[in-house]
Protein backbone atom coordinates (compact mmCIF):
# COMPACT_ATOMS: atom_id res chain seq x y z
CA UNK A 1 -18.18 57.71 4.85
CA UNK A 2 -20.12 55.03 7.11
CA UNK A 3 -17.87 53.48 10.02
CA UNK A 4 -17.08 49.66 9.73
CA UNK A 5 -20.01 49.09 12.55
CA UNK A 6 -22.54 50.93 10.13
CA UNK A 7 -22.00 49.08 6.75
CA UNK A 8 -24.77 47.23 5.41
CA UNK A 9 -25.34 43.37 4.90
CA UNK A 10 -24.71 44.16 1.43
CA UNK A 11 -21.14 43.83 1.84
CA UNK A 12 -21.37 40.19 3.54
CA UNK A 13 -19.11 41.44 6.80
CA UNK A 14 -19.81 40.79 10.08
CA UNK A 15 -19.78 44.30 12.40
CA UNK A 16 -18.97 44.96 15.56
CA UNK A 17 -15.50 45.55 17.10
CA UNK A 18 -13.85 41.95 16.01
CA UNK A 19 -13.80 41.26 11.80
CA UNK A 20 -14.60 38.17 11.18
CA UNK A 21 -12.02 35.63 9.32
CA UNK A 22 -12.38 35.50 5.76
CA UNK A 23 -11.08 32.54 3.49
CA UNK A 24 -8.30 33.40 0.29
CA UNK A 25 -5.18 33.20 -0.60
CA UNK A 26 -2.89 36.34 -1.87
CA UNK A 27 -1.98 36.86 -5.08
CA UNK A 28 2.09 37.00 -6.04
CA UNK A 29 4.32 37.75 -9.34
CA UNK A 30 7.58 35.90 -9.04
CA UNK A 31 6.50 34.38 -5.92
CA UNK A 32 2.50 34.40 -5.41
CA UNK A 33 1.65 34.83 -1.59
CA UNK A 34 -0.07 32.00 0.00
CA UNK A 35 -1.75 32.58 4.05
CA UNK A 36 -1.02 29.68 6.00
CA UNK A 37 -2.44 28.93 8.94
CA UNK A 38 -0.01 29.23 12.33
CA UNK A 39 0.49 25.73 13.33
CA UNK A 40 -0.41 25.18 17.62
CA UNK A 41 3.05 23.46 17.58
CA UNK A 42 4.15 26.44 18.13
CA UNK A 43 3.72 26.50 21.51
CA UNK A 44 5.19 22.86 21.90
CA UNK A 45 9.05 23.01 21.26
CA UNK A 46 11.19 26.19 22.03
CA UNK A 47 13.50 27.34 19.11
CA UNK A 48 17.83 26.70 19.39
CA UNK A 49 18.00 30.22 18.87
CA UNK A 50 15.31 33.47 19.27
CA UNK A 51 14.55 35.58 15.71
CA UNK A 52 17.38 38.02 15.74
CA UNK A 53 17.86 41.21 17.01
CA UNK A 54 17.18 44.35 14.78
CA UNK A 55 20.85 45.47 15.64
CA UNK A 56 22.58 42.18 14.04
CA UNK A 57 21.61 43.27 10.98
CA UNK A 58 23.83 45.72 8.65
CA UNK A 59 21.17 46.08 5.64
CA UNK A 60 21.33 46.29 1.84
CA UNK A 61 23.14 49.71 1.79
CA UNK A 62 26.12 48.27 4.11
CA UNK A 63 26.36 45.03 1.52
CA UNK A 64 26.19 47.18 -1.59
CA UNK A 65 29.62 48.61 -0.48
CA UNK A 66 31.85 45.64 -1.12
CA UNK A 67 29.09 43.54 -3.33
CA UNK A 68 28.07 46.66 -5.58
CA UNK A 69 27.95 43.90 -9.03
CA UNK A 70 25.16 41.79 -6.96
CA UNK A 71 23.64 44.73 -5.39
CA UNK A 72 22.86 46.37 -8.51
CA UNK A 73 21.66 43.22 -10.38
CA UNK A 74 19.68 41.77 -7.40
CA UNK A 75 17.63 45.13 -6.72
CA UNK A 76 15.52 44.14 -9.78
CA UNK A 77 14.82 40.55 -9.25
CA UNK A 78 11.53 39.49 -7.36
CA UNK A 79 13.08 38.68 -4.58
CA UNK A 80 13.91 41.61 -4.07
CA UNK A 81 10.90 43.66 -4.80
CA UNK A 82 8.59 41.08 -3.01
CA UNK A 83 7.14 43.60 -0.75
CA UNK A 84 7.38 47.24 -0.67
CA UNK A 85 5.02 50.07 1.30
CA UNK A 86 1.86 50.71 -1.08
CA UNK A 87 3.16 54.13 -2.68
CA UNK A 88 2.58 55.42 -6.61
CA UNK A 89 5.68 53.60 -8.05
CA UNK A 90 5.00 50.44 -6.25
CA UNK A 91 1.41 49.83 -6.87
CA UNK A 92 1.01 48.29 -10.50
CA UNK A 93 -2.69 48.55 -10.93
CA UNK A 94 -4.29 51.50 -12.80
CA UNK A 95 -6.15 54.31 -11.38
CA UNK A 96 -6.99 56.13 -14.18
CA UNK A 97 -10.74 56.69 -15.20
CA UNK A 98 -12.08 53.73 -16.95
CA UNK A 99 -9.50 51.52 -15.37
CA UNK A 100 -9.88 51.90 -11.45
CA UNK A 101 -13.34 49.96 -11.17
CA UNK A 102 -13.62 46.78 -10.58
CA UNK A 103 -16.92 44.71 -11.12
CA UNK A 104 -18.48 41.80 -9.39
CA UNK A 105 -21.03 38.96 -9.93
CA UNK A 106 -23.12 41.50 -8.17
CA UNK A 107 -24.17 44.00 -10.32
CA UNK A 108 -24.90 46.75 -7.65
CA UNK A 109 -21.64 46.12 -5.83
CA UNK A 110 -18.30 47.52 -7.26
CA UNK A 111 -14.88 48.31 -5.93
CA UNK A 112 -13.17 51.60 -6.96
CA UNK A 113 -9.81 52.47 -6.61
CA UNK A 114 -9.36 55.77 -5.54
CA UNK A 115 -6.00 58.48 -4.71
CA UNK A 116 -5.83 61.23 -2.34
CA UNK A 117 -2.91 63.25 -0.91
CA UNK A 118 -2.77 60.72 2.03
CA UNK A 119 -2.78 57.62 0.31
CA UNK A 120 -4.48 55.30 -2.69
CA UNK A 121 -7.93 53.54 -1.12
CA UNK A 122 -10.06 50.46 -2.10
CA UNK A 123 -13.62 51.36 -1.82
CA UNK A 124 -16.99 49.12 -2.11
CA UNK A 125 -19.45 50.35 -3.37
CA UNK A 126 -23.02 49.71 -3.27
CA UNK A 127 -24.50 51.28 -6.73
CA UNK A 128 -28.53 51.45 -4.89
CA UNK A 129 -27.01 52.74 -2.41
CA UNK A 130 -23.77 54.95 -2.74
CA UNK A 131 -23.64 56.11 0.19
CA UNK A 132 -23.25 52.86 2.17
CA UNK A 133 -19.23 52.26 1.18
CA UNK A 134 -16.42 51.05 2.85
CA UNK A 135 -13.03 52.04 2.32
CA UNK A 136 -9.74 50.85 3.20
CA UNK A 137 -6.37 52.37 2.62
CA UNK A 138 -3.57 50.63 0.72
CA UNK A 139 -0.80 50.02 2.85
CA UNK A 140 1.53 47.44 1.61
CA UNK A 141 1.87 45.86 -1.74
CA UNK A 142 2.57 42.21 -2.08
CA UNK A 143 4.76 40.69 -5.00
CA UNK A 144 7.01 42.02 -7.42
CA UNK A 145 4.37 42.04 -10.48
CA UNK A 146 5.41 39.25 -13.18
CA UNK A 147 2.30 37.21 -12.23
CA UNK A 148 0.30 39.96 -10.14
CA UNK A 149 0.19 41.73 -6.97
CA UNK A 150 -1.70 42.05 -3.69
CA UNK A 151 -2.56 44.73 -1.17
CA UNK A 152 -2.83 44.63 2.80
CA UNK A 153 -4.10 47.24 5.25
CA UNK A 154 -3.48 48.30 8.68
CA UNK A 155 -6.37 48.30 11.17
CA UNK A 156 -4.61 49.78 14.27
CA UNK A 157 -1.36 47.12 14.67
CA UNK A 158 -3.35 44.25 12.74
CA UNK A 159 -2.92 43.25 9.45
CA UNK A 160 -5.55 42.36 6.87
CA UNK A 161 -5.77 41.35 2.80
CA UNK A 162 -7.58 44.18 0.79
CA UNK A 163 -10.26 42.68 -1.51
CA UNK A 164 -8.85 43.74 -4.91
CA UNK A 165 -6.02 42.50 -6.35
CA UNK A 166 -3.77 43.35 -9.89
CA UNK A 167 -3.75 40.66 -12.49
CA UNK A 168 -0.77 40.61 -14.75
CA UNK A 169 -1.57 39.08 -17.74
CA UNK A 170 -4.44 41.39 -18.53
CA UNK A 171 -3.14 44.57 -16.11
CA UNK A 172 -6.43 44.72 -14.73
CA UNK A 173 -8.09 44.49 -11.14
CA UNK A 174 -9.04 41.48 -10.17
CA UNK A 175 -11.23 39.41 -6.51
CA UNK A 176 -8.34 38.81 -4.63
CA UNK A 177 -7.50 35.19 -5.14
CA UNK A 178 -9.62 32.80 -2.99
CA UNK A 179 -11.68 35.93 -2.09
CA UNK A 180 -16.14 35.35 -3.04
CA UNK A 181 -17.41 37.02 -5.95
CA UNK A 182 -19.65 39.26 -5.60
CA UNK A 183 -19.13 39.88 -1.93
CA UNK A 184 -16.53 42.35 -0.32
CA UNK A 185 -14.44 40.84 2.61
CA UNK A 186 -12.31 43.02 4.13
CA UNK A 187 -11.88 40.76 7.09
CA UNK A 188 -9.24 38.45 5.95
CA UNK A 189 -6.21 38.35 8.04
CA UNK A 190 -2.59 38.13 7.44
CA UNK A 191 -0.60 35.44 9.08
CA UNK A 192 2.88 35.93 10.42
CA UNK A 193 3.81 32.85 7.54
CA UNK A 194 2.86 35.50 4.52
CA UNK A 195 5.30 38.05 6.07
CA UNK A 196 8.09 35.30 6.74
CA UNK A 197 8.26 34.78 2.73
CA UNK A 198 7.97 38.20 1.37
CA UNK A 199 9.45 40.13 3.99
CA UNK A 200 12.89 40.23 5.90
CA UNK A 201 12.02 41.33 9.18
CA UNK A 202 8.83 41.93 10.74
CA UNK A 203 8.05 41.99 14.35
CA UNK A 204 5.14 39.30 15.41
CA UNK A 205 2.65 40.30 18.48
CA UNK A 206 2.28 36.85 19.68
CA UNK A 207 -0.41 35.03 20.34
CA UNK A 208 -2.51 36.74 18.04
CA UNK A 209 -1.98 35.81 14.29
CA UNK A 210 -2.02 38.89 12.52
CA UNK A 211 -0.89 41.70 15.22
CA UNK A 212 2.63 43.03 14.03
CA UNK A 213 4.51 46.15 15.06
CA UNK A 214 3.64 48.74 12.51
CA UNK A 215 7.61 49.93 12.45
CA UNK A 216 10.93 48.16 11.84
CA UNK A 217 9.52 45.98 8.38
CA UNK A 218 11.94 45.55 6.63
CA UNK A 219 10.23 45.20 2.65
CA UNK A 220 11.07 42.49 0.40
CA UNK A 221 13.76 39.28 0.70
CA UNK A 222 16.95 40.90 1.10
CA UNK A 223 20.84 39.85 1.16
CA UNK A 224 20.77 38.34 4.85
CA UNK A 225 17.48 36.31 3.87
CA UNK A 226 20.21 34.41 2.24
CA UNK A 227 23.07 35.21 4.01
CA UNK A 228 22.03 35.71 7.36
CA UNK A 229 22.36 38.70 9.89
CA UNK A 230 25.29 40.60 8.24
CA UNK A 231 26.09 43.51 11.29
CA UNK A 232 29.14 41.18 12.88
CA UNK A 233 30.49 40.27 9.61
CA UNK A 234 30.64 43.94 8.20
CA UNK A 235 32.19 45.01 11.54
CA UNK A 236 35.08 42.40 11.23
CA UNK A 237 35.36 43.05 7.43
CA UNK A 238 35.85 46.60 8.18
CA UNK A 239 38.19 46.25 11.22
CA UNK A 240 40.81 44.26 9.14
CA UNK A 241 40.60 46.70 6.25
CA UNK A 242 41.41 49.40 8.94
CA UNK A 243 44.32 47.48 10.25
CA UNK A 244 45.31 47.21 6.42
CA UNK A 245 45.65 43.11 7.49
CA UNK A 246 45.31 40.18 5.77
CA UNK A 247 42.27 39.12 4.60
CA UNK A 248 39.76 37.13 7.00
CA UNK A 249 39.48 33.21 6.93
CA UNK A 250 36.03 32.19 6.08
CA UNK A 251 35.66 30.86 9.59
CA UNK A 252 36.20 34.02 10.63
CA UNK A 253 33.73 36.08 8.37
CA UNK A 254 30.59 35.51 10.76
CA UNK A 255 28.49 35.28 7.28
CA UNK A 256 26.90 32.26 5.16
CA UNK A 257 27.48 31.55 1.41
CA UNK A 258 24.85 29.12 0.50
CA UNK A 259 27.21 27.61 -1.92
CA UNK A 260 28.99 26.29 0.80
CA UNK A 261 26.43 24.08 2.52
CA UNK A 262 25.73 20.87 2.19
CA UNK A 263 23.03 20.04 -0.34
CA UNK A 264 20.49 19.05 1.67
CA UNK A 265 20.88 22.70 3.39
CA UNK A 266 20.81 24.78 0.29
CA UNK A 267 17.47 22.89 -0.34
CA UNK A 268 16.57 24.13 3.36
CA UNK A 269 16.49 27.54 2.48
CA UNK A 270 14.62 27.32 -0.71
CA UNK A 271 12.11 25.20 1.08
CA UNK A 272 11.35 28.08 3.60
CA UNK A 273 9.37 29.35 0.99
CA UNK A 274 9.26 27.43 -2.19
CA UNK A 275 7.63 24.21 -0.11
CA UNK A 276 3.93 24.66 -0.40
CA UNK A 277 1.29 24.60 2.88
CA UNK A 278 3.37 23.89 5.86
CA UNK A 279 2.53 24.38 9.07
CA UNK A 280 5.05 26.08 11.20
CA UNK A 281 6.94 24.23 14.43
CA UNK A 282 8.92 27.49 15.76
CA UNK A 283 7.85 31.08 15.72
CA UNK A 284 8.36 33.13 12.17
CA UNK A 285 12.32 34.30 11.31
CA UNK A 286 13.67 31.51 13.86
CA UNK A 287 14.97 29.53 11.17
CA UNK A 288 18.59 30.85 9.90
CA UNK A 289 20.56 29.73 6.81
CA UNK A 290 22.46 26.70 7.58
CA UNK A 291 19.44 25.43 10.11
CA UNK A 292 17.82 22.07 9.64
CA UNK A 293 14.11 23.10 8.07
CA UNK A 294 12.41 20.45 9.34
CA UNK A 295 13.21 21.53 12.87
CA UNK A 296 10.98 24.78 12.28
CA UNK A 297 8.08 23.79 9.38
CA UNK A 298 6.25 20.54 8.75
CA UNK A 299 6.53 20.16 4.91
CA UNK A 300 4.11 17.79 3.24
CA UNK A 301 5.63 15.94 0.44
CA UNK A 302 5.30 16.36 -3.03
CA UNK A 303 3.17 13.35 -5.10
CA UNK A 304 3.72 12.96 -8.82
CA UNK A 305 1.08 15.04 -10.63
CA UNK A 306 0.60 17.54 -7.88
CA UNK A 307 -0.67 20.75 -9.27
CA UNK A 308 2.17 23.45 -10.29
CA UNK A 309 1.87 26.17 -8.36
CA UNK A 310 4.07 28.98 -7.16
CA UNK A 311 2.21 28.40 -3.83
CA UNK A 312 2.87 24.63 -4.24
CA UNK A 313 6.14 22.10 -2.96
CA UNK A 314 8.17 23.01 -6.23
CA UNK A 315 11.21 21.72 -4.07
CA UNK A 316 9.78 18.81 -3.93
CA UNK A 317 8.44 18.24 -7.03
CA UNK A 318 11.91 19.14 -8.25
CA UNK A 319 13.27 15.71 -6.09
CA UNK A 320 11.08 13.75 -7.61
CA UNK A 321 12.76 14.23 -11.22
CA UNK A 322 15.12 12.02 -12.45
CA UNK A 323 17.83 14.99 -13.03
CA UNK A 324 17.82 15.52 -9.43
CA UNK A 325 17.99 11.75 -8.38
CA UNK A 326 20.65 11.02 -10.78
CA UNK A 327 22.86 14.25 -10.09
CA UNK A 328 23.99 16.99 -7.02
CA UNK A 329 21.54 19.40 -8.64
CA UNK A 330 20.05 22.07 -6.40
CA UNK A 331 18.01 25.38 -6.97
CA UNK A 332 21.15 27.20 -7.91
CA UNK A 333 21.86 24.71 -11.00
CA UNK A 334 19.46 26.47 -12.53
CA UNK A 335 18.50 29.85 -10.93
CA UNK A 336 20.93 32.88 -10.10
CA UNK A 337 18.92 34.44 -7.56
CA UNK A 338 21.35 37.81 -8.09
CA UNK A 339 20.20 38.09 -11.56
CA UNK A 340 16.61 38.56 -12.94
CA UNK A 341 14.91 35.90 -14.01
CA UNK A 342 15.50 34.36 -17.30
CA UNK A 343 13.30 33.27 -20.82
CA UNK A 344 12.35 29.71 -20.76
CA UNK A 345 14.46 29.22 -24.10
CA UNK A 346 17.74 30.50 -22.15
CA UNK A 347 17.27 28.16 -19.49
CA UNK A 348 17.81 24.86 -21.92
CA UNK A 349 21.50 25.60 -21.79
CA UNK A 350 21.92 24.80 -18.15
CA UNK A 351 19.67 21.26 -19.54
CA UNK A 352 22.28 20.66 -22.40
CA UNK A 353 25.37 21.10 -20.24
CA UNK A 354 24.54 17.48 -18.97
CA UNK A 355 22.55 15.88 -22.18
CA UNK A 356 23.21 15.83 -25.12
CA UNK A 357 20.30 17.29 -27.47
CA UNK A 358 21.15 14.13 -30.01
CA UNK A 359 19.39 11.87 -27.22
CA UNK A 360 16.48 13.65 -27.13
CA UNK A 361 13.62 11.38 -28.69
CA UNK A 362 12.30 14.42 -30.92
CA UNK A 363 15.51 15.34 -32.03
CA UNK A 364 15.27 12.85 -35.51
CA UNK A 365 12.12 14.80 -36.12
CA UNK A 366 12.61 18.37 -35.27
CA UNK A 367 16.21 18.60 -35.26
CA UNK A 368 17.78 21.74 -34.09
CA UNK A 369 14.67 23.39 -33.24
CA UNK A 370 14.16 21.90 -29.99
CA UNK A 371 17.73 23.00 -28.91
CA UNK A 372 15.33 26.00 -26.64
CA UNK A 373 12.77 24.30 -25.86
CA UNK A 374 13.82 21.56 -23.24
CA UNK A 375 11.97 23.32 -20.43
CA UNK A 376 8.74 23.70 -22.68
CA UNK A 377 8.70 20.32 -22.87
CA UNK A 378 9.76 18.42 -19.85
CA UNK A 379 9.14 21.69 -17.36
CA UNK A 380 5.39 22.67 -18.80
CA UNK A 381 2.98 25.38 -17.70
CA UNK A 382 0.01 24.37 -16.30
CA UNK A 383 -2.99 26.42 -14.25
CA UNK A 384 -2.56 26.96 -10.71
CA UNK A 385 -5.22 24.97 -8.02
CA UNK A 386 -4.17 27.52 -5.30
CA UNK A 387 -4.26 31.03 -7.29
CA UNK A 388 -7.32 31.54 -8.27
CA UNK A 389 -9.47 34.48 -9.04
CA UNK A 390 -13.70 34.38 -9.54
CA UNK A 391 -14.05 37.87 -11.18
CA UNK A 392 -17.24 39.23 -12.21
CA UNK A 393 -18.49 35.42 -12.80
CA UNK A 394 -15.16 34.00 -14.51
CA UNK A 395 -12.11 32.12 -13.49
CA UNK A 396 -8.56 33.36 -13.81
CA UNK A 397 -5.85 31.15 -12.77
CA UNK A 398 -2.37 31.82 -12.64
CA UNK A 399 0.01 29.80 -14.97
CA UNK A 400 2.67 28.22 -13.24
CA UNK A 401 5.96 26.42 -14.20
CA UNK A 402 6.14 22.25 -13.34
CA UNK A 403 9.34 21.79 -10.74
CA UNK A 404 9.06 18.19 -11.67
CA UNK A 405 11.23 17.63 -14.72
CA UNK A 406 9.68 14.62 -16.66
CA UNK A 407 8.61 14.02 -20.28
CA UNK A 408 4.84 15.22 -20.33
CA UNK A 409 3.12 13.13 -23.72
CA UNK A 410 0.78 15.91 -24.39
CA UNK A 411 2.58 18.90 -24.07
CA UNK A 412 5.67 17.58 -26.29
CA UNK A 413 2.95 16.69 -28.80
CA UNK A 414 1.73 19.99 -28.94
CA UNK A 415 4.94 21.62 -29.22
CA UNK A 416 6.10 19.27 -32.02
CA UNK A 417 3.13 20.63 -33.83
CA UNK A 418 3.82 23.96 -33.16
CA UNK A 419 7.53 23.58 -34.84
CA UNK A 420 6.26 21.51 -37.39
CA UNK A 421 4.26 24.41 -39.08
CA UNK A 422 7.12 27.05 -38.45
């Protein structure tokens, strides 16, 4: 195999000892990963507190003890399995024959997905010339899989995208979203803001944007995401149940339940990650639950008709609605982040807890049948701006859910239609 200095032009990558910085965006499933780029704020304003210690954390295993119900249920959600090293049971495309190649606008220039006994590989090829390849190792896997997934690779202690990515609709291998057809960048780098949403602890090599320390990542979003650093709180918990003592105040727990805050708060820590492009004030994992966001990102705010996208401000296209405006709704109205995800259909009961289906304006029409279908209608999919794929000369976009709740003409139309020949 030819060193990185000794690839052709063929594969559009600049050689020599520094990669050049490629443009994309990573592909997610429950939560798609979006690169954004480190904002110079942050060497303005110094942060109320420093990212945390690896000791004040006690990990999942420690919660699991008293919160085994949660545990078990949240260790399948995507939160959960956000992130996760690049090994067989976490890497969801194929690499069976017939299945492992993946073709671009190019016609001479594939990748192939290859396994070996020290790890699975991404490999350009250049079919005139097969000898001139370059091959990277997958290292870790980003996203849990319900819309897709997407690789990175270590190149001594920095991080970069792989080129291929896993599509779920189709399970097949995909251009990395935002990633050239018919090119091969392996030159796109991964900024500390990817890791901050779909990991819970990572170690930054500042100033450099995508220099991390190779040890002490802690894979996926975890309880003290959430909750915050758990190690004091498990100490105390376990001290009073070895005194055999009463039970600790909640001032004295040294944890957070999110159901506690204020609203504006809960909305804080959904924003972290569920605000679109931001650019960051404060260094990565500086914010904790309870914080004021806007003290650590710059959040743009959502406009009516924005684009859905999982990469997008659905926090703020969720206080545009009218249902948020008119009511102490948060995130948690609707979504149990211990439990997986639910159907579309089941989510309509949270809807009909506040109207009443008889009000609806298709309800004379249609009648029971829309009793499942209030997010359908006033939450519709639509194709992603942000997470997009040019494969082998065509255009995959991710379908995303609308945040903003509102009644949508054309899509009600269509599902009318749809009932009406059932």
């Amino acid at each position: 195999m030819k060193s990185r200095d000794q690839i052709s032009d063929s594969f559009r990558v600049k050689t020599g000892n520094k990669l050049r910085a490629g443009g994309g965006i990573l592909l997610l499933a429950c939560v798609a990963l979006a690169p954004i780029v480190l904002s110079q704020a942050l060497a303005a304003p110094v942060s109320t507190h420093d990212q945390p210690k690896p000791s004040a954390y006690a990990g999942d295993v420690a919660c699991a003890q008293c919160h085994r119900k949660q545990a078990v249920t949240y260790a399948f959600t995507p939160h959960a399995r956000d992130s996760a090293p690049a090994s067989a049971g976490h890497i969801l495309g194929s690499f069976l024959p017939g299945r492992d190649l993946l073709h671009t606008s190019d016609h001479n220039l594939v990748i192939k997905m290859t396994s070996s006994p020290d790890g699975f590989y991404q490999n350009a090829v250049n079919l005139s010339d097969p000898q001139n390849h370059l091959s990277e190792r997958f290292d870790i896997a980003i996203g849990s899989g319900r819309h897709g997934q997407s690789y990175l690779y270590w190149n001594d202690d920095q991080l970069y995208e792989l080129p291929a990515s896993y599509w779920a609709p189709d399970h097949s291998w995909i251009i990395s979203p935002g990633f050239p057809d018919g090119q091969v960048h392996f030159d796109r780098p991964v900024e500390p803001r990817c890791l901050e949403c779909h990991t819970s602890y990572f170690s930054w090599i500042a100033p450099d944007p995508n220099r991390f320390a190779k040890t002490g990542i802690v894979y996926g979003i975890n309880c003290e995401r959430c909750h915050g650093p758990g190690a004091d709180h498990v100490a105390r918990e376990r001290a009073a149940t070895s005194r055999q003592g009463p039970r600790l105040a909640p001032a004295d727990l040294a944890i957070v339940n999110p159901a506690h805050l204020s609203r504006a708060r809960q909305l804080d820590l959904c924003s972290l990650c569920h605000a679109g492009a931001v650019d960051s004030r404060l260094p990565p994992l500086t914010f904790q639950v309870g914080d004021h966001l806007e003290d650590y990102l710059a959040i743009q705010p959502a406009a009516p008709g924005d684009a859905v996208d999982v990469h997008g401000n659905q926090v703020g296209a969720l206080e545009l609605s009218k249902c948020f405006n008119s009511s102490n709704m948060t995130c948690s109205t609707c979504h149990d982040v211990h439990e997986r995800p639910a159907s579309a259909e089941s989510y309509s009961r949270r809807c009909l807890t506040c109207h009443q289906m008889q009000t609806c304006g298709k309800y004379p029409v249609l009648g029971q049948a829309i009793r499942t279908k209030c997010v359908s209608c006033h939450m519709p999919l639509g194709e992603s701006d942000k997470i997009v794929s040019n494969t082998g000369g065509h255009t995959l976009r991710m379908l995303a859910r609308s945040h903003q709740i509102a009644i949508y003409p054309t899509v009600s139309a269509r599902i009318e239609r749809s009932l009406a020949e059932k």
